[in-house]
Protein backbone atom coordinates (compact mmCIF):
# COMPACT_ATOMS: atom_id res chain seq x y z
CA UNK A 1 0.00 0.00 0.00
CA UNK A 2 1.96 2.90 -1.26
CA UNK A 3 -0.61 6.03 -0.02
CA UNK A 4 0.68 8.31 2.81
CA UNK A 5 -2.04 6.41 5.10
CA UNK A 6 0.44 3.65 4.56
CA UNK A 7 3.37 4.86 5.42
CA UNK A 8 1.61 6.64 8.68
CA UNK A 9 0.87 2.93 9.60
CA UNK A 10 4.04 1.30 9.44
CA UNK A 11 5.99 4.16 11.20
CA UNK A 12 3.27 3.80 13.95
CA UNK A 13 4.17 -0.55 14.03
CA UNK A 14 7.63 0.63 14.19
CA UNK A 15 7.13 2.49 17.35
CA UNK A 16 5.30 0.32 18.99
CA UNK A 17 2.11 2.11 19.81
CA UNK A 18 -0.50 0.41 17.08
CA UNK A 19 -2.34 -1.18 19.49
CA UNK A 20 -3.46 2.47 20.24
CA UNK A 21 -5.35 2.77 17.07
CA UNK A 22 -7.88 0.43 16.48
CA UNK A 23 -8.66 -1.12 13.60
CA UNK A 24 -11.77 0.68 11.47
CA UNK A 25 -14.85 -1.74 12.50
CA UNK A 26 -18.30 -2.11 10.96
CA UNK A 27 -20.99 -0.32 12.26
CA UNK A 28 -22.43 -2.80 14.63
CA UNK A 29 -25.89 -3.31 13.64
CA UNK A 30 -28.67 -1.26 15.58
CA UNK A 31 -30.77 -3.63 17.78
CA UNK A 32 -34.40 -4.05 16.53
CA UNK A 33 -36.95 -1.95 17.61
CA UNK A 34 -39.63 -3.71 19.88
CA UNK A 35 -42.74 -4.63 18.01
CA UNK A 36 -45.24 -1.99 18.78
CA UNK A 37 -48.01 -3.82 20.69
CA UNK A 38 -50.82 -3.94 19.06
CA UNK A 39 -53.54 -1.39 19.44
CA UNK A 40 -56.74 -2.13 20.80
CA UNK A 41 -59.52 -2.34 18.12
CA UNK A 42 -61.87 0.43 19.25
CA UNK A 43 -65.40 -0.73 19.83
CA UNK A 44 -67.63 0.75 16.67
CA UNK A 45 -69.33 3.70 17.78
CA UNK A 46 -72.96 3.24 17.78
CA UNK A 47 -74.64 5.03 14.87
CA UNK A 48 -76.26 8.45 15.93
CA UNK A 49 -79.52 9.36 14.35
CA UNK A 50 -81.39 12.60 14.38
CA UNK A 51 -84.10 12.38 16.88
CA UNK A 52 -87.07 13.08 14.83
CA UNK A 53 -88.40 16.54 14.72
CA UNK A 54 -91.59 16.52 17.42
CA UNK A 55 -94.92 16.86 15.52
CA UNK A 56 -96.30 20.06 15.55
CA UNK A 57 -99.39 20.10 16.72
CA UNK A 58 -102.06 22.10 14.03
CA UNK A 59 -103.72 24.96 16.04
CA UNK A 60 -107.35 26.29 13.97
CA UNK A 61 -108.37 29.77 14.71
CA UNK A 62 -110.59 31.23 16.63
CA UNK A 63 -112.66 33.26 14.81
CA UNK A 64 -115.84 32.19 13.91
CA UNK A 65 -115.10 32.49 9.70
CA UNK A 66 -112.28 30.23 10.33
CA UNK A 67 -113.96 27.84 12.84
CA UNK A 68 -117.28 27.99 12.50
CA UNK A 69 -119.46 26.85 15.82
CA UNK A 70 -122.25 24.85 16.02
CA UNK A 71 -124.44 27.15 16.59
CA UNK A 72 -123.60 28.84 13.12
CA UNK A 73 -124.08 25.85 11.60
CA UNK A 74 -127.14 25.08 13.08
CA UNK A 75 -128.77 28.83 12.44
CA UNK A 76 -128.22 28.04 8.63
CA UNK A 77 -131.46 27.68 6.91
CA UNK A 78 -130.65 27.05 3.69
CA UNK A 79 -127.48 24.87 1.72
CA UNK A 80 -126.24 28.57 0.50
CA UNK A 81 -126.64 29.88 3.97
CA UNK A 82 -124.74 26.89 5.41
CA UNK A 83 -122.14 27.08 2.57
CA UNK A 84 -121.24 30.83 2.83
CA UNK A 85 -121.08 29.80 6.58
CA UNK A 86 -118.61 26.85 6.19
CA UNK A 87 -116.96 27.21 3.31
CA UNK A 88 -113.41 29.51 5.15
CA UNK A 89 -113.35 27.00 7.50
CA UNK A 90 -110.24 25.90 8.86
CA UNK A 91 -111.05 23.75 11.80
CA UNK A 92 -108.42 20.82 10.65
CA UNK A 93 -104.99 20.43 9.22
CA UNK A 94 -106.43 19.68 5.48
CA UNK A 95 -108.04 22.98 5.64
CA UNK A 96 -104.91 25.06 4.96
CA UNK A 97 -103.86 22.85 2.07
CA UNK A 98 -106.81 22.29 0.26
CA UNK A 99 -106.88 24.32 -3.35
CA UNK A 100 -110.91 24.47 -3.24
CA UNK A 101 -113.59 24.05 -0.17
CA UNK A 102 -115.69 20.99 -1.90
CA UNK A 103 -119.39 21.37 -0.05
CA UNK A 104 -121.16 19.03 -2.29
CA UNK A 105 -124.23 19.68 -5.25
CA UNK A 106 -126.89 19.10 -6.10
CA UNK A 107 -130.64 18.79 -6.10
CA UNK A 108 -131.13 20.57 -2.63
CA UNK A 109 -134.73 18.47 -2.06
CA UNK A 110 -133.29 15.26 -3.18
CA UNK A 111 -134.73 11.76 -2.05
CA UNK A 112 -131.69 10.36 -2.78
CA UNK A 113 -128.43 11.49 -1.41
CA UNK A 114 -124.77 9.88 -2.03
CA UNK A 115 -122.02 10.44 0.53
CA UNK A 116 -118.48 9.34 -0.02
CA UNK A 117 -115.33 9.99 1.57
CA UNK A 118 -113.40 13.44 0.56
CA UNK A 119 -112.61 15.00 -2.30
CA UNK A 120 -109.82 13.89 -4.73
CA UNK A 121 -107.38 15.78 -6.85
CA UNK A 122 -109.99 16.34 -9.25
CA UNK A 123 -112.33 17.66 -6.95
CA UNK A 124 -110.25 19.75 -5.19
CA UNK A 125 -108.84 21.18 -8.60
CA UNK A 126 -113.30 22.48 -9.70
CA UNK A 127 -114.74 22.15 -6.11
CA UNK A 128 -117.33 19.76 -7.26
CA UNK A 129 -117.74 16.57 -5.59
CA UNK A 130 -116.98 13.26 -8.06
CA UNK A 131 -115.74 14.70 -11.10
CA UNK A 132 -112.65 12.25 -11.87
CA UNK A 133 -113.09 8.77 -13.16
CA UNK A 134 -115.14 7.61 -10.17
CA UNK A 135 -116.90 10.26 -10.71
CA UNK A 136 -117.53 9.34 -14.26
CA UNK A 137 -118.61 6.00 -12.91
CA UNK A 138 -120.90 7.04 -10.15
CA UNK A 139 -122.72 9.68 -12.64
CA UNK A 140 -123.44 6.23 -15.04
CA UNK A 141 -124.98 4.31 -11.76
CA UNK A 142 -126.87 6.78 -11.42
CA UNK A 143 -128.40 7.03 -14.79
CA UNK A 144 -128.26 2.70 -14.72
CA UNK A 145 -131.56 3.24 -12.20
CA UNK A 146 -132.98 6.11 -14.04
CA UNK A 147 -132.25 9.30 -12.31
CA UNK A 148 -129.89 12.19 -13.48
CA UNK A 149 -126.99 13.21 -11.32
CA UNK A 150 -128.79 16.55 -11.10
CA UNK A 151 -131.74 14.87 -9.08
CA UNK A 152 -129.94 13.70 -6.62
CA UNK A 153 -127.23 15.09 -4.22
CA UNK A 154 -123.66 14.44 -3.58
CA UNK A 155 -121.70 15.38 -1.13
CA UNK A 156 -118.37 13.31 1.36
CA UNK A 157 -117.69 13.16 5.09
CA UNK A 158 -114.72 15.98 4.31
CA UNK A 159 -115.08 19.03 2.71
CA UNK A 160 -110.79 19.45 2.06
CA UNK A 161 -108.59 17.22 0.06
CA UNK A 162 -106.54 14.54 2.65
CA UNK A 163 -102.94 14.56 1.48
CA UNK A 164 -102.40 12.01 -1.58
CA UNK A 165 -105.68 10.93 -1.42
CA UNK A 166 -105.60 9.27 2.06
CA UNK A 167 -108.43 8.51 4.41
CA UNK A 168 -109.63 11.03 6.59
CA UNK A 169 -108.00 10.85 10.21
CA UNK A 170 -110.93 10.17 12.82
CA UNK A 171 -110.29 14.12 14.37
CA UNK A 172 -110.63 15.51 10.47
CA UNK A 173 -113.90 13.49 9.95
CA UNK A 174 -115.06 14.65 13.49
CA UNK A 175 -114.52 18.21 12.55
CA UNK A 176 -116.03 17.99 9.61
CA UNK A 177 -119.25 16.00 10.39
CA UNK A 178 -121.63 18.36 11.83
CA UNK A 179 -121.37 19.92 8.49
CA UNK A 180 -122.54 17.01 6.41
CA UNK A 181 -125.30 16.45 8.93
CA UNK A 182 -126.64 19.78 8.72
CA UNK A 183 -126.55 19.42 4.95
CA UNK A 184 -128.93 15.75 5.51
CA UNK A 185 -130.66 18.13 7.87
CA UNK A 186 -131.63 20.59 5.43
CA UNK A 187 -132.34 18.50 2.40
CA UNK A 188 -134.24 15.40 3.94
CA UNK A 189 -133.48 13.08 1.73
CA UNK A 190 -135.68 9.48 2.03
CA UNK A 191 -132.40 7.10 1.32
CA UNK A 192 -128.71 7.99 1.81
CA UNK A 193 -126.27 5.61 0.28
CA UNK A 194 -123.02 5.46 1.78
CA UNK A 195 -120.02 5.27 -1.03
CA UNK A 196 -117.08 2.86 0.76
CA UNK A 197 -116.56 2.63 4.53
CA UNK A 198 -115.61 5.93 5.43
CA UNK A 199 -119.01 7.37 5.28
CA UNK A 200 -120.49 4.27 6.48
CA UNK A 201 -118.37 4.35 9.48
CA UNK A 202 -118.21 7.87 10.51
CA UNK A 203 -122.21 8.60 9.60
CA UNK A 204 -123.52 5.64 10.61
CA UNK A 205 -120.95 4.65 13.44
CA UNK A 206 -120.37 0.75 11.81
CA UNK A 207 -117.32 0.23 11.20
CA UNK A 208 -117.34 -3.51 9.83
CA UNK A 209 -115.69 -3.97 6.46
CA UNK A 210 -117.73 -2.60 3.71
CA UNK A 211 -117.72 -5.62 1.84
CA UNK A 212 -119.12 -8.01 4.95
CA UNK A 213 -122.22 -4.93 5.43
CA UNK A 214 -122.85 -3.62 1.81
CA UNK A 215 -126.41 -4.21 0.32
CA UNK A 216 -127.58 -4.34 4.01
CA UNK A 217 -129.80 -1.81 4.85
CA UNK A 218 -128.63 0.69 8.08
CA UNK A 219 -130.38 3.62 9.77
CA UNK A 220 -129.14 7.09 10.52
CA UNK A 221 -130.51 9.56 12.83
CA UNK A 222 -130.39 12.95 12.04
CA UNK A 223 -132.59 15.54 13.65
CA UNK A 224 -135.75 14.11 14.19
CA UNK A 225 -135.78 11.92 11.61
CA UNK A 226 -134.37 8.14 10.95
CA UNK A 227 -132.64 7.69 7.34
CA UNK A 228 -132.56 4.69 5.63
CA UNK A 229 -129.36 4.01 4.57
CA UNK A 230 -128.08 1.35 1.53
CA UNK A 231 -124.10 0.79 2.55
CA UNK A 232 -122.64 0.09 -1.64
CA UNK A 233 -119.00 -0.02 -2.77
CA UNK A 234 -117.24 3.59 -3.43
CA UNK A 235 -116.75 3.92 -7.32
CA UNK A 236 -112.68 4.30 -7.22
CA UNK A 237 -113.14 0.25 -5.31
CA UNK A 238 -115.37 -0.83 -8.60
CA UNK A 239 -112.82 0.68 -11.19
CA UNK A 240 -110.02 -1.32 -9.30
CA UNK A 241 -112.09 -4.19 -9.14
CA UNK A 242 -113.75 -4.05 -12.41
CA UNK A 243 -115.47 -7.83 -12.24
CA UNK A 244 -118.98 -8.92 -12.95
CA UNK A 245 -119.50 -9.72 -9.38
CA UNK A 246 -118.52 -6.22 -8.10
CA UNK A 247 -120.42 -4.48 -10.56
CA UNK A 248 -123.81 -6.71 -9.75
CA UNK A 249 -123.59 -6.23 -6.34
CA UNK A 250 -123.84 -2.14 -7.21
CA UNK A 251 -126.18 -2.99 -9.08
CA UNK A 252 -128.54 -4.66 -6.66
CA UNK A 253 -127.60 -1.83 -4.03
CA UNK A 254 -128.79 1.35 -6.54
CA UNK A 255 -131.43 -0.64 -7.39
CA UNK A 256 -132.87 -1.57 -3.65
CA UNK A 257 -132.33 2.07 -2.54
CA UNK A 258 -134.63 3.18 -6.00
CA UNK A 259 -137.35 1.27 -4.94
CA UNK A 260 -137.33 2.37 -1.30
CA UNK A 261 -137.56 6.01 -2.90
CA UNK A 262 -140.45 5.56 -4.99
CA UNK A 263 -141.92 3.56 -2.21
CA UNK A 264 -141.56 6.61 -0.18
CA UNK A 265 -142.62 9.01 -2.79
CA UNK A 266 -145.92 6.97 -3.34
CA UNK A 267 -146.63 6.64 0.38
């Protein structure tokens, strides 16, 4: 080894003193690390969901336009009177949605009266009762047993469109009754039929299925007076179950609340 490091090295031998410099040595190798120890797997935490928001309660007014009382119900002696009296109601929740206050039509000394459940989108859209396809439907039972839709009257439990079409809530048919009773009230009709079972149930108070009580003959009392009353499939039921069967047993219903009229007319 010729370099000057070399030479620096033997000179040291020489002397004596190489033991005093040590020999270059390898890095010793850097102990391991200890293995981490493992972390504990947190338990999952438990999913939190927004509490729902709390219901708030619907609050009618107070003033008579908006609520009207009995006793301006009862002081209304004519269906105008009672409409004009009714008609700004909001007593229930479907009173601020509705587009159009439906209060029924027809002939106001009818013998035969129909009552069905609430108005539809249809409905609420003119403010006539049955004017969609059921009403379509209804108007040609009518004319099946030989009376015009004119000479009779139509009118439903509700006066205001229930959300999508849904049935009244037992509180919105309460509110609304007195109405429809005062309307029976002031055109005395000698039969009522009941369209489905939401007139059958909140009118009549029987609240079996409407196909275990239909073409079974009920009474109603209203005033002073009893009312016959024919239970029959609603329309919208017969143009979703559009079989001979259905349509027959309609049929037999219209037909035994006809007679009954014009046995009352000739009496």
């Amino acid at each position: 080894m010729d370099s000057p490091l070399q030479a620096w090295r033997d000179t040291l031998e020489e002397l004596g003193v190489m033991g005093f410099v040590r020999e270059p040595m390898a890095a010793a190798p850097e102990p391991p690390l200890p293995a981490a120890a493992p972390r504990p797997v947190a338990a999952p935490r438990p999913t939190v969901r927004p509490a729902p928001a709390p219901s708030v309660a619907y609050t009618p007014p107070t003033d008579p336009m908006g609520c009207p009382t009995p006793e301006i119900v009862a002081a209304a002696t004519t269906l105008l009177e009672l409409e004009q009296a009714i008609r700004g109601c909001l007593a229930c929740p479907l009173g601020p949605n509705r587009l159009k206050f439906v209060f029924g039509e027809g002939d106001p000394r009818a013998r035969l009266m129909f009552v069905g459940e609430g108005p539809g989108r249809d409905e609420d859209l003119q403010g006539r009762p049955f004017v969609g396809k059921a009403g379509e439907l209804l108007d040609k039972m009518i004319g099946a047993i030989g009376l015009k839709r004119e000479e009779t009257y139509i009118a439903n439990v509700v006066k205001c469109r229930p959300p999508d079409n849904r049935t009244p809530s037992p509180d919105e048919a309460r509110t609304c009754l007195g109405y429809l009773r005062r309307q029976i009230e002031l055109i005395q009709p000698a039969v009522i039929v009941t369209l489905g079972a939401t007139p059958l149930r909140e009118l009549v108070g029987v609240s079996e299925g409407i196909t275990r009580v239909r073409g079974q003959w009920k009474r109603v009392r209203i005033g002073d007076r009893d009312i016959p009353v024919m239970p029959t499939f609603h329309p919208a039921y017969v143009l979703r179950q559009y079989t001979q069967d259905v349509r027959r047993a309609v049929w037999e219903d219209l037909k035994a609340a006809k007679e009954w009229v014009d046995k009352a007319e000739g009496a």
